[in-house]
Protein backbone atom coordinates (compact mmCIF):
# COMPACT_ATOMS: atom_id res chain seq x y z
CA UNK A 1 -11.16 -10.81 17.44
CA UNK A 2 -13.72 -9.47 15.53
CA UNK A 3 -14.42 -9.17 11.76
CA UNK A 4 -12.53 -5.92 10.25
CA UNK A 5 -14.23 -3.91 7.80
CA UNK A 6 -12.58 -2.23 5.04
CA UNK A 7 -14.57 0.70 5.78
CA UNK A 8 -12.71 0.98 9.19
CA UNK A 9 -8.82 0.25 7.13
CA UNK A 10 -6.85 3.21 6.34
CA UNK A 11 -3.79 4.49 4.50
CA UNK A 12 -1.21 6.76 6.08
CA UNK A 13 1.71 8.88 4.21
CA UNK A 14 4.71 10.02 6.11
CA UNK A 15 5.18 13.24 5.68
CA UNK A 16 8.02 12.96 8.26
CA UNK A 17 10.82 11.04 7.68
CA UNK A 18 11.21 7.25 8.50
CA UNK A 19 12.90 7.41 11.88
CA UNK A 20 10.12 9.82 12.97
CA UNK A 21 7.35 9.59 11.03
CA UNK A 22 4.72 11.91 10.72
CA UNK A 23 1.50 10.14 9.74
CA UNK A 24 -0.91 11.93 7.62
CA UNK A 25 -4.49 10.06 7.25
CA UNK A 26 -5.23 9.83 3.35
CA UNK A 27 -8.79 10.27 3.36
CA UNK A 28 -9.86 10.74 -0.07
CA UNK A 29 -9.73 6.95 -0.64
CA UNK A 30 -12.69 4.54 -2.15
CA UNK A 31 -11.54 0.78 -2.72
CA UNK A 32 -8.01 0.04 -2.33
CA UNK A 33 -6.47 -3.47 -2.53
CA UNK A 34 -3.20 -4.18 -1.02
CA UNK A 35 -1.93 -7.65 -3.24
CA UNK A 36 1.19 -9.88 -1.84
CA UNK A 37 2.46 -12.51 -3.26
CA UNK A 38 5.76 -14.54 -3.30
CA UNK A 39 7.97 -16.02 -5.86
CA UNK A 40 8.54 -19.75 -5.80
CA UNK A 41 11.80 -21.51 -6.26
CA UNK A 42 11.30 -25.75 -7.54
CA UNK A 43 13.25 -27.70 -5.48
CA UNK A 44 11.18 -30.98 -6.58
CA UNK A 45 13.41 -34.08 -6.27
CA UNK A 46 13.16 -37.64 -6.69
CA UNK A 47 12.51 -38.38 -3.21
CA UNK A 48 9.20 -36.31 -2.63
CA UNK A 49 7.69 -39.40 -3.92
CA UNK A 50 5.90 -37.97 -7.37
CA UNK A 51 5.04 -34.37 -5.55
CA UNK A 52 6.42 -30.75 -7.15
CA UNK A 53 7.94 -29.24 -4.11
CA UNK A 54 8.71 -25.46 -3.95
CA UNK A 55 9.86 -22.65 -1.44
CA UNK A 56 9.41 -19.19 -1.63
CA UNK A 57 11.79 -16.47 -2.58
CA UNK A 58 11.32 -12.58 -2.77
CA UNK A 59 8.24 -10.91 -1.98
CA UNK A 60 5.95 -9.17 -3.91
CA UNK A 61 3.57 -5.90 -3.23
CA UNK A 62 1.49 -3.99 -5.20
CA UNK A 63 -0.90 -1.08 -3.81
CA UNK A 64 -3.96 -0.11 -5.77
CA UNK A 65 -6.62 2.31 -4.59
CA UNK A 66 -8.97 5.05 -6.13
CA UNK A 67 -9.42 8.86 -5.41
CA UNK A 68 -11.49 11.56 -6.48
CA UNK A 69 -10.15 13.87 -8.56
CA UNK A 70 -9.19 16.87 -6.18
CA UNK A 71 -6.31 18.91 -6.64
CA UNK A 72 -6.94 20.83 -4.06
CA UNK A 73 -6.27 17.95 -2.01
CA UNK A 74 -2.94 17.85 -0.21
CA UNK A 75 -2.92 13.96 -0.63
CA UNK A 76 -3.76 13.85 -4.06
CA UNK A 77 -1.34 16.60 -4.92
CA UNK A 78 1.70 14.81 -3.32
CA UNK A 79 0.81 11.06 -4.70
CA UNK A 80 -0.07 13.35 -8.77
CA UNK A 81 3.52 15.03 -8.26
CA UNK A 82 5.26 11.53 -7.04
CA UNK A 83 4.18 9.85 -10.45
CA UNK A 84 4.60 13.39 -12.37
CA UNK A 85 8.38 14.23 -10.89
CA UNK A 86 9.43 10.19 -10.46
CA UNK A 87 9.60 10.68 -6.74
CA UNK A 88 9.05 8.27 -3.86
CA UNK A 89 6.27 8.42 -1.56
CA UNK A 90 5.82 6.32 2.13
CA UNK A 91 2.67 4.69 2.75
CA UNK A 92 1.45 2.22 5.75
CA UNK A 93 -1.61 0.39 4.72
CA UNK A 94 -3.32 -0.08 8.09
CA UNK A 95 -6.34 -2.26 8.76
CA UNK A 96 -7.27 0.56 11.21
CA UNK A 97 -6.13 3.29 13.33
CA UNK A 98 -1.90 3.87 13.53
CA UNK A 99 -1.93 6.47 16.30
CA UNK A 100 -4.52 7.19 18.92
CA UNK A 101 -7.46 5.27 21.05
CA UNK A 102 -8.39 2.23 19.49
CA UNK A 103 -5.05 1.61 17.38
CA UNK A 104 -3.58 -0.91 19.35
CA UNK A 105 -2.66 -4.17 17.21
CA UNK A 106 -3.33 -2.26 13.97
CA UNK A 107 -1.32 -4.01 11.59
CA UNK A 108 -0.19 -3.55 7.53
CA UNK A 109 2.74 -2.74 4.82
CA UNK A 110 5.02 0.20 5.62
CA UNK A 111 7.07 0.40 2.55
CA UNK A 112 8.11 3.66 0.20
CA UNK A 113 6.83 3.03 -2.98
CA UNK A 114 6.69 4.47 -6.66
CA UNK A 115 3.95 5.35 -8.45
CA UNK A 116 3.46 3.07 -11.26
CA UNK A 117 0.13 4.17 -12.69
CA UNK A 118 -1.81 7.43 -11.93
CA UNK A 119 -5.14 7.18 -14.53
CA UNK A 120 -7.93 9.42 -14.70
CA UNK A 121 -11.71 8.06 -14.66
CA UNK A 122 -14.46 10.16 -16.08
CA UNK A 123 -17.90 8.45 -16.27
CA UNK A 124 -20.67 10.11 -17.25
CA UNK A 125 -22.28 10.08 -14.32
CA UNK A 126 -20.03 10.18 -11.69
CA UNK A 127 -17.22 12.51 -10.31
CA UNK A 128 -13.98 12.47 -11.96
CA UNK A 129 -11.54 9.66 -9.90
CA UNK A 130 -8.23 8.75 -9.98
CA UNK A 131 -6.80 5.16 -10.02
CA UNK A 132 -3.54 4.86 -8.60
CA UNK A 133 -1.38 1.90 -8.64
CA UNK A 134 1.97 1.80 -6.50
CA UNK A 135 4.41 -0.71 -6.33
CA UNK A 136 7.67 -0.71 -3.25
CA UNK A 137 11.03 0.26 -5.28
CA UNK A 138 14.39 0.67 -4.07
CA UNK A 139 15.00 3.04 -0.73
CA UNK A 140 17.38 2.93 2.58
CA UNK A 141 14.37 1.01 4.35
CA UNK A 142 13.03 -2.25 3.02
CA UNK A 143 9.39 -2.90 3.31
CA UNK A 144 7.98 -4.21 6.61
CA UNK A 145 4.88 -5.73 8.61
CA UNK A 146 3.70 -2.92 11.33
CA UNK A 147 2.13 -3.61 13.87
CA UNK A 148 0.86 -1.20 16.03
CA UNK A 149 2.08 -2.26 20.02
């Protein structure tokens, strides 16, 4: 398999529901990073010979990603009024296509998250951006690995 390029990633939000999701393509998107992480439990005992041992426990996932500053923007409109109003939004952080030629064994996060951090960038020479940081929170579907068959 070849290299991916984050170029080539994308990020989806249902504007279905989750049984039948309808996925839009967020476009107006620069550098996003999609962080997980897991919490560790010690379970060191005498017997691992002088070694910490540890498992993991619950799962961590944080979404951060930037926009320009568009509010005329259907995208940016829904994710400003999710962190304005408190609401939920579903995203599916893709390393490529979800639907359509070329999408088979696309893979990422599908999770509804909150958004935890909506702050607005204006350098002097540049357009006005957005960064947005989202985090999973508490819905009828847990998060989950997608893969696109």
């Amino acid at each position: 398999m070849p290299a991916k390029l984050g170029l080539d990633a994308k990020l989806y939000r249902n504007t279905g529901v989750f049984t039948t999701p309808v996925w839009d393509l967020v476009g107006n998107v620069r550098d996003l990073t999609l962080s997980l992480e897991a919490g560790e439990a010690d379970v060191s005992t005498r017997s691992n010979n002088g070694w910490r041992a540890t498992v993991g426990t619950l799962k961590d996932a944080s979404l951060e990603f930037e926009m320009v500053w568009d509010t005329a923007d259907a995208d940016f409109t829904a994710i400003r009024d999710a962190f304005l109003n408190n609401t939920t939004i579903e995203f599916a952080v893709m390393d490529g296509l979800i639907t359509g030629a070329g999408s088979s064994g696309s893979q990422g996060l599908r999770a509804t998250f909150r958004i935890a951090s909506f702050s607005r960038n204006e350098a002097l020479e540049e357009a006005i951006t957005v960064s947005v940081a989202a985090k999973p929170t508490y819905a009828a579907n847990p998060p989950s690995w997608m893969t696109v068959a």
